[in-house]
Protein backbone atom coordinates (compact mmCIF):
# COMPACT_ATOMS: atom_id res chain seq x y z
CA UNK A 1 15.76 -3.58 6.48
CA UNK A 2 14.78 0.29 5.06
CA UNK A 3 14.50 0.50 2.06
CA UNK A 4 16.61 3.69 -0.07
CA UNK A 5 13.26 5.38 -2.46
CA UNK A 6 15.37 6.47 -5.02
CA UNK A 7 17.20 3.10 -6.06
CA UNK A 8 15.81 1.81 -9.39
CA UNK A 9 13.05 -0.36 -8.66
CA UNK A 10 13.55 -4.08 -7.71
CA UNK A 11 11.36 -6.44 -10.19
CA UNK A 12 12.58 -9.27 -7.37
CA UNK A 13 10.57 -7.73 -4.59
CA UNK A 14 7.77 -9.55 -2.57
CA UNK A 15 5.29 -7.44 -3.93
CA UNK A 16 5.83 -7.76 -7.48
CA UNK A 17 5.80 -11.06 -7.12
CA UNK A 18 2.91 -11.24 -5.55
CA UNK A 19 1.72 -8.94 -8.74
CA UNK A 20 2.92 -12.07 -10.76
CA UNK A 21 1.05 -14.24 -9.43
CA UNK A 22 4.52 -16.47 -7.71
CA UNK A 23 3.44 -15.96 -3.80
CA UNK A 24 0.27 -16.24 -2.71
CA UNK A 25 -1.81 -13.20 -1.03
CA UNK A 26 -5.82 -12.68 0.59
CA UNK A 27 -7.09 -10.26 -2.42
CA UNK A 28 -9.88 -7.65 -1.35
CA UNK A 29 -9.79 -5.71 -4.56
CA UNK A 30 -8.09 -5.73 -7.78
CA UNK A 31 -8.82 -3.85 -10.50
CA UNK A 32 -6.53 -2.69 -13.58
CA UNK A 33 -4.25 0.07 -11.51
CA UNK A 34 -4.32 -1.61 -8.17
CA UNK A 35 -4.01 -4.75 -5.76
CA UNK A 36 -5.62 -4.96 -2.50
CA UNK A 37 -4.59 -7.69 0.25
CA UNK A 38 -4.72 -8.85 3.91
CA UNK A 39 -1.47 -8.10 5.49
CA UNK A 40 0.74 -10.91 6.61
CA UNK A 41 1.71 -9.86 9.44
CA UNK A 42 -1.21 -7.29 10.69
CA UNK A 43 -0.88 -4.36 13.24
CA UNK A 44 -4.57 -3.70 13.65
CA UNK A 45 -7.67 -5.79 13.70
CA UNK A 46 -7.86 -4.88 9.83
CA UNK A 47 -4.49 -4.31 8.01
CA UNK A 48 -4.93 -4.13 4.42
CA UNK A 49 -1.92 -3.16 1.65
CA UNK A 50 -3.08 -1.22 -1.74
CA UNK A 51 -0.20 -1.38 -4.31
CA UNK A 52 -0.27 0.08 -7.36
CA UNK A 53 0.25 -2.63 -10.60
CA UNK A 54 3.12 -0.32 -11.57
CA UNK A 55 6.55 -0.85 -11.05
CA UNK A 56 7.16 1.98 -8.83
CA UNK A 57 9.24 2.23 -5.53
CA UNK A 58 7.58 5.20 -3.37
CA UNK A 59 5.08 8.42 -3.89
CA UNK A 60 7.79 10.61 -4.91
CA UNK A 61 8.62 7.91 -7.79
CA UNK A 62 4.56 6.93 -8.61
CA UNK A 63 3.86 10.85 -8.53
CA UNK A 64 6.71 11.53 -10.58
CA UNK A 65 6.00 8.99 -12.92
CA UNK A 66 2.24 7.24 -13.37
CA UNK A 67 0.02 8.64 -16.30
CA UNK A 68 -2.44 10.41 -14.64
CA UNK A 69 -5.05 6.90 -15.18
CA UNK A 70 -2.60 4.96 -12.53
CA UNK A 71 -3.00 7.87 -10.26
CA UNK A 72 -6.58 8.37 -10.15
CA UNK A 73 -7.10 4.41 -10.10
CA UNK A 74 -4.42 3.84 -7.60
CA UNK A 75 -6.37 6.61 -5.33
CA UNK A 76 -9.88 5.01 -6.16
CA UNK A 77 -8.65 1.75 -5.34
CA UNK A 78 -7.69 2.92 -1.80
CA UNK A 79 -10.54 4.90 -1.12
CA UNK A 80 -12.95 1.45 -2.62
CA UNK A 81 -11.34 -0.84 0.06
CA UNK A 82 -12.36 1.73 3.30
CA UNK A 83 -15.74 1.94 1.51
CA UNK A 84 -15.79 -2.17 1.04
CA UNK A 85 -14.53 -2.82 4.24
CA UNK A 86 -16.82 -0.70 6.52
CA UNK A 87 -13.91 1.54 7.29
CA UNK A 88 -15.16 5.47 6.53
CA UNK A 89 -17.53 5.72 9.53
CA UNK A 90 -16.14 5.01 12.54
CA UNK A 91 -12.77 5.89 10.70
CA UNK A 92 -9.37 4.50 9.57
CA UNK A 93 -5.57 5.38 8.92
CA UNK A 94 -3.52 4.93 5.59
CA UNK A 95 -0.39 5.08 6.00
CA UNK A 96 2.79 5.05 3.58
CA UNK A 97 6.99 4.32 4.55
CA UNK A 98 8.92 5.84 2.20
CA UNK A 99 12.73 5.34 2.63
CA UNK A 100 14.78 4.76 5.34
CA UNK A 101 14.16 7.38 7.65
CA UNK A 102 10.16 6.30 7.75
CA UNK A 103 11.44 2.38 7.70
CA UNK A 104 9.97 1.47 4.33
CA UNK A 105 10.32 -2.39 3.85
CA UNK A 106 9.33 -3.13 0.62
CA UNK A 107 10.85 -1.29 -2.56
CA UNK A 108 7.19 -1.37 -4.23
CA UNK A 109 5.15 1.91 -3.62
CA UNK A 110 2.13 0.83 -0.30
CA UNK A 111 -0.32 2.14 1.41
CA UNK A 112 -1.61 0.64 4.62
CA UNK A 113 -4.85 0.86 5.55
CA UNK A 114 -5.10 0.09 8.84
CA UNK A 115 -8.88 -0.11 10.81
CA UNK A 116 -10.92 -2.12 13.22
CA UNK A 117 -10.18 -0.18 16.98
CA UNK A 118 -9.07 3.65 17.95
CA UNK A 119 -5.58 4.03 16.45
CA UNK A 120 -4.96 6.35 19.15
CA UNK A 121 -2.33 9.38 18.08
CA UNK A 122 -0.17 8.90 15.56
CA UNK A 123 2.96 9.99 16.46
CA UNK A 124 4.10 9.21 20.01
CA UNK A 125 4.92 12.75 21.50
């Protein structure tokens, strides 16, 4: 089901529960802005999710909202798990829903970083 980006955010949502510490995920990074995991359900050979700590629902909320230290670490983070995971040469895709018309899932601001073959184009035409 999409997900509407402006309803108040949902504290019941999987990922701030994962953020709690109540489901279980595959950290690759944390830090104090951001959270870094293994996909459940991946759509490349490496599918990676970078959430901010933040209760925020989409871009247009975080951007709106985040001190300017969320934003920069929230960034870092993403760029740190391409760097960690051997992504930035041959290359990689992020990639972030937000709302319904893009199919955004989860109420918690993403980004999917998505690596490991040619993600051909990214749109189909």
């Amino acid at each position: 089901m999409a997900v509407d980006a402006t309803q108040p955010y949902d504290d019941q949502n999987i990922f701030a529960k994962i953020l709690r510490g109540e489901i279980p995920n595959k950290t690759v990074y944390e830090d104090d802005f951001a959270l870094a995991f293994h996909d459940i359900n991946p759509q490349a050979p490496l599918h990676i999710l970078v959430i901010p700590k933040g209760a925020y629902v989409s871009w247009d909320d975080f951007s709106a909202k985040a001190s300017d230290a969320e934003i920069a670490g929230f960034v870092r983070a993403v760029g740190h798990v391409a760097r960690e995971q051997g992504l930035v040469e041959p290359g990689y895709r992020l990639l972030a829903n937000t709302g319904t018309q893009s199919h955004q899932e989860v109420p918690h601001l993403h980004v999917h970083v998505f690596g490991g073959r040619p993600m051909g184009p990214m749109l189909a035409r």
